[in-house]
C-alpha atoms as a PDB file:
ATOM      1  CA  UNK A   1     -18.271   0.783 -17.782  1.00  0.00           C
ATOM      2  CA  UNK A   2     -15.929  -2.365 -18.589  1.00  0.00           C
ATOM      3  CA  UNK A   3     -16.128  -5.065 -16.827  1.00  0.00           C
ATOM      4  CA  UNK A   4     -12.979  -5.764 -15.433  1.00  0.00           C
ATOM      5  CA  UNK A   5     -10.812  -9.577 -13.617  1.00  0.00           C
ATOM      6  CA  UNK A   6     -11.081  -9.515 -10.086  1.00  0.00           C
ATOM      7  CA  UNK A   7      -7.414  -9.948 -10.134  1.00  0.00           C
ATOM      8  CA  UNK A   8      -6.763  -6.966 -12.418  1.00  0.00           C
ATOM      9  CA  UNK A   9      -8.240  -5.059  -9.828  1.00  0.00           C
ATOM     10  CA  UNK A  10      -6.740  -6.184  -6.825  1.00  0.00           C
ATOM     11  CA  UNK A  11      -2.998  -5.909  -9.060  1.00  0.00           C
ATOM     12  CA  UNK A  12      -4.292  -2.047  -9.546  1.00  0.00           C
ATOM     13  CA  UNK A  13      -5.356  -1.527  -5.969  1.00  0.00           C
ATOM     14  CA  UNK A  14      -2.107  -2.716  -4.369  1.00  0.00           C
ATOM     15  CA  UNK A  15      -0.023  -0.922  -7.033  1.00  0.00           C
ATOM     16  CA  UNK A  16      -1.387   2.393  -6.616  1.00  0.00           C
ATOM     17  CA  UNK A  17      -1.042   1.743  -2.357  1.00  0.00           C
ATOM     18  CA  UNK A  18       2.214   1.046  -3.084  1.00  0.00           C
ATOM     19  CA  UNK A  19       2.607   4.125  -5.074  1.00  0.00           C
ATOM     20  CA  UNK A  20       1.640   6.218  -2.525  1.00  0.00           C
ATOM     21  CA  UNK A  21       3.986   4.609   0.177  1.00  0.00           C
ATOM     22  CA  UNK A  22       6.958   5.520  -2.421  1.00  0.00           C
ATOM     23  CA  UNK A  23       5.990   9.115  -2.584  1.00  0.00           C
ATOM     24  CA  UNK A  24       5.135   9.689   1.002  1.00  0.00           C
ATOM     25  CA  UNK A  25       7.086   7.729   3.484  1.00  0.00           C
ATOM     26  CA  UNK A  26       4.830   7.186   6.556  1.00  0.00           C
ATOM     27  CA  UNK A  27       0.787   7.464   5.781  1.00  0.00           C
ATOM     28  CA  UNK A  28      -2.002   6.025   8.083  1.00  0.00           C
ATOM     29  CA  UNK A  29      -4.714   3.206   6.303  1.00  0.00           C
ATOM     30  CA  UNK A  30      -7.788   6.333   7.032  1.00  0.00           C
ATOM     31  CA  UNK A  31      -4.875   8.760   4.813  1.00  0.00           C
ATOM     32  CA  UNK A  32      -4.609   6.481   2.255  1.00  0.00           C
ATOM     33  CA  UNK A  33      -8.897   5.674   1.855  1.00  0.00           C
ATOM     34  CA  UNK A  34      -9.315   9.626   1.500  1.00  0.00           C
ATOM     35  CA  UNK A  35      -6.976  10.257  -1.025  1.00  0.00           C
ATOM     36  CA  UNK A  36      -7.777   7.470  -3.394  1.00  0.00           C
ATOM     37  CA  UNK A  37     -11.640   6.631  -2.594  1.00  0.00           C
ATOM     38  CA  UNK A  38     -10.991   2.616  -2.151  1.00  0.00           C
ATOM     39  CA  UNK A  39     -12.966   1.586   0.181  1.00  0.00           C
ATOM     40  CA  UNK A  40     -11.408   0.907   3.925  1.00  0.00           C
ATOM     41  CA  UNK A  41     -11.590  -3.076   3.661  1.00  0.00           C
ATOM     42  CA  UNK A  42      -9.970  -2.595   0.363  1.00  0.00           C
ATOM     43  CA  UNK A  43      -7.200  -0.251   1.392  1.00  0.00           C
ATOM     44  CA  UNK A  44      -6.736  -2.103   4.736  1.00  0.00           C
ATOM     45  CA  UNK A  45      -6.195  -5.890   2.227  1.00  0.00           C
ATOM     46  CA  UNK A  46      -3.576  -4.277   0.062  1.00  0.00           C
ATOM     47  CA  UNK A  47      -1.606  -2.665   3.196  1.00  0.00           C
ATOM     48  CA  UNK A  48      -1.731  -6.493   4.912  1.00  0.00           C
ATOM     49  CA  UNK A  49      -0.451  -7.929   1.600  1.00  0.00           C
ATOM     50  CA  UNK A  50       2.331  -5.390   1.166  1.00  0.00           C
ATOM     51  CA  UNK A  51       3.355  -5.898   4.936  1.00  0.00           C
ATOM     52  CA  UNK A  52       2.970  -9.766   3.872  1.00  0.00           C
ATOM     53  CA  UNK A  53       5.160  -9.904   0.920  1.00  0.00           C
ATOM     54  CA  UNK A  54       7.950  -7.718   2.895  1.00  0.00           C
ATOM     55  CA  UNK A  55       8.066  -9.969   6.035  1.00  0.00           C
ATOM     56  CA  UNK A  56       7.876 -12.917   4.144  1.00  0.00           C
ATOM     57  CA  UNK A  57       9.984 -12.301   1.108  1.00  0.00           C
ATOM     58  CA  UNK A  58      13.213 -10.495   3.416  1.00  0.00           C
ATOM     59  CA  UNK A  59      13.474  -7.779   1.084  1.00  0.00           C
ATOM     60  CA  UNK A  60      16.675  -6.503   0.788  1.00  0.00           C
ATOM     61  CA  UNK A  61      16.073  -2.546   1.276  1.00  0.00           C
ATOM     62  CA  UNK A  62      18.280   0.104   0.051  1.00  0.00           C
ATOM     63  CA  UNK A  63      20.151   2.493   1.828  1.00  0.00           C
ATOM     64  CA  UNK A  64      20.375   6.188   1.425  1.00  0.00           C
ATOM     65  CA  UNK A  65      18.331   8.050  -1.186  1.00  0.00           C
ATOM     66  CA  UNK A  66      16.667   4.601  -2.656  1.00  0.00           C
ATOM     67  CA  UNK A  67      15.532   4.058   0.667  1.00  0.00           C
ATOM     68  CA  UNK A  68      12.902   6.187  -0.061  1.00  0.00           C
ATOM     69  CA  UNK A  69      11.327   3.685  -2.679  1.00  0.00           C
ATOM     70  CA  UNK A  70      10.851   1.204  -0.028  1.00  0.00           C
ATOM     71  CA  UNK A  71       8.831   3.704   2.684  1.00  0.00           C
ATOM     72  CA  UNK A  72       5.968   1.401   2.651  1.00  0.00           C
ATOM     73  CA  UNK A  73       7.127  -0.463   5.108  1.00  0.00           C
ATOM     74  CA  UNK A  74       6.597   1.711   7.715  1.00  0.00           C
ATOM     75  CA  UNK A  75       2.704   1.231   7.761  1.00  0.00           C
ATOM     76  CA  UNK A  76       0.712   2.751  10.586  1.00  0.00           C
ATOM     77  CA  UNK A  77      -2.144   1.263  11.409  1.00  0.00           C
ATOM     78  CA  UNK A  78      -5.158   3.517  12.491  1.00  0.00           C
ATOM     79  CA  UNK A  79      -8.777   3.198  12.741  1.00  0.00           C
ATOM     80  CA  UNK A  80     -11.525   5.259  10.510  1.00  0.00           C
ATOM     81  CA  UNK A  81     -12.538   6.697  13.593  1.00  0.00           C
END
C-alpha cells in the first residue's frame, strides 16, 4: 500500500463527505460512517469543517434546482448509538 500526505487524506475524506451531502440532501454522521467505512472521529472532523467553512465563509447558496448541490448544510448530528 502507498504511503500517502496526511493532508491528501484529509482533502479526500472531506471531498467524498461532501459528495455524499450533494447526492443525498439530509444524512446523519452514523449514515455517513456506514456507507463509506471512515471511521466516526474521521467522519464527525470533516462534517465540523464543512459546517465551518459554510458559517464562516457566508456562502452564497443557490436557489431552485442548484440548491441541491449545497444540501450539506443541513447536517444532523446523531450519536453511533
Amino acid at each position: 500500500m502507498p504511503a500517502y500526505v496526511p493532508e491528501y487524506l484529509k482533502s479526500k475524506n472531506r471531498q467524498t463527505v461532501f459528495n455524499m451531502f450533494v447526492k443525498n440532501m439530509t444524512l446523519s454522521r452514523a449514515q455517513i460512517v456506514q456507507e463509506t467505512e471512515m471511521s466516526f472521529p474521521t467522519v464527525s472532523k470533516a462534517v465540523d469543517f464543512l459546517s465551518y467553512v459554510k458559517a464562516r465563509k457566508r456562502v452564497c447558496l443557490p436557489r431552485g434546482p442548484a440548491a441541491v448541490a449545497t444540501s450539506w448544510y443541513s447536517i444532523r448530528r446523531h450519536s453511533m448509538l
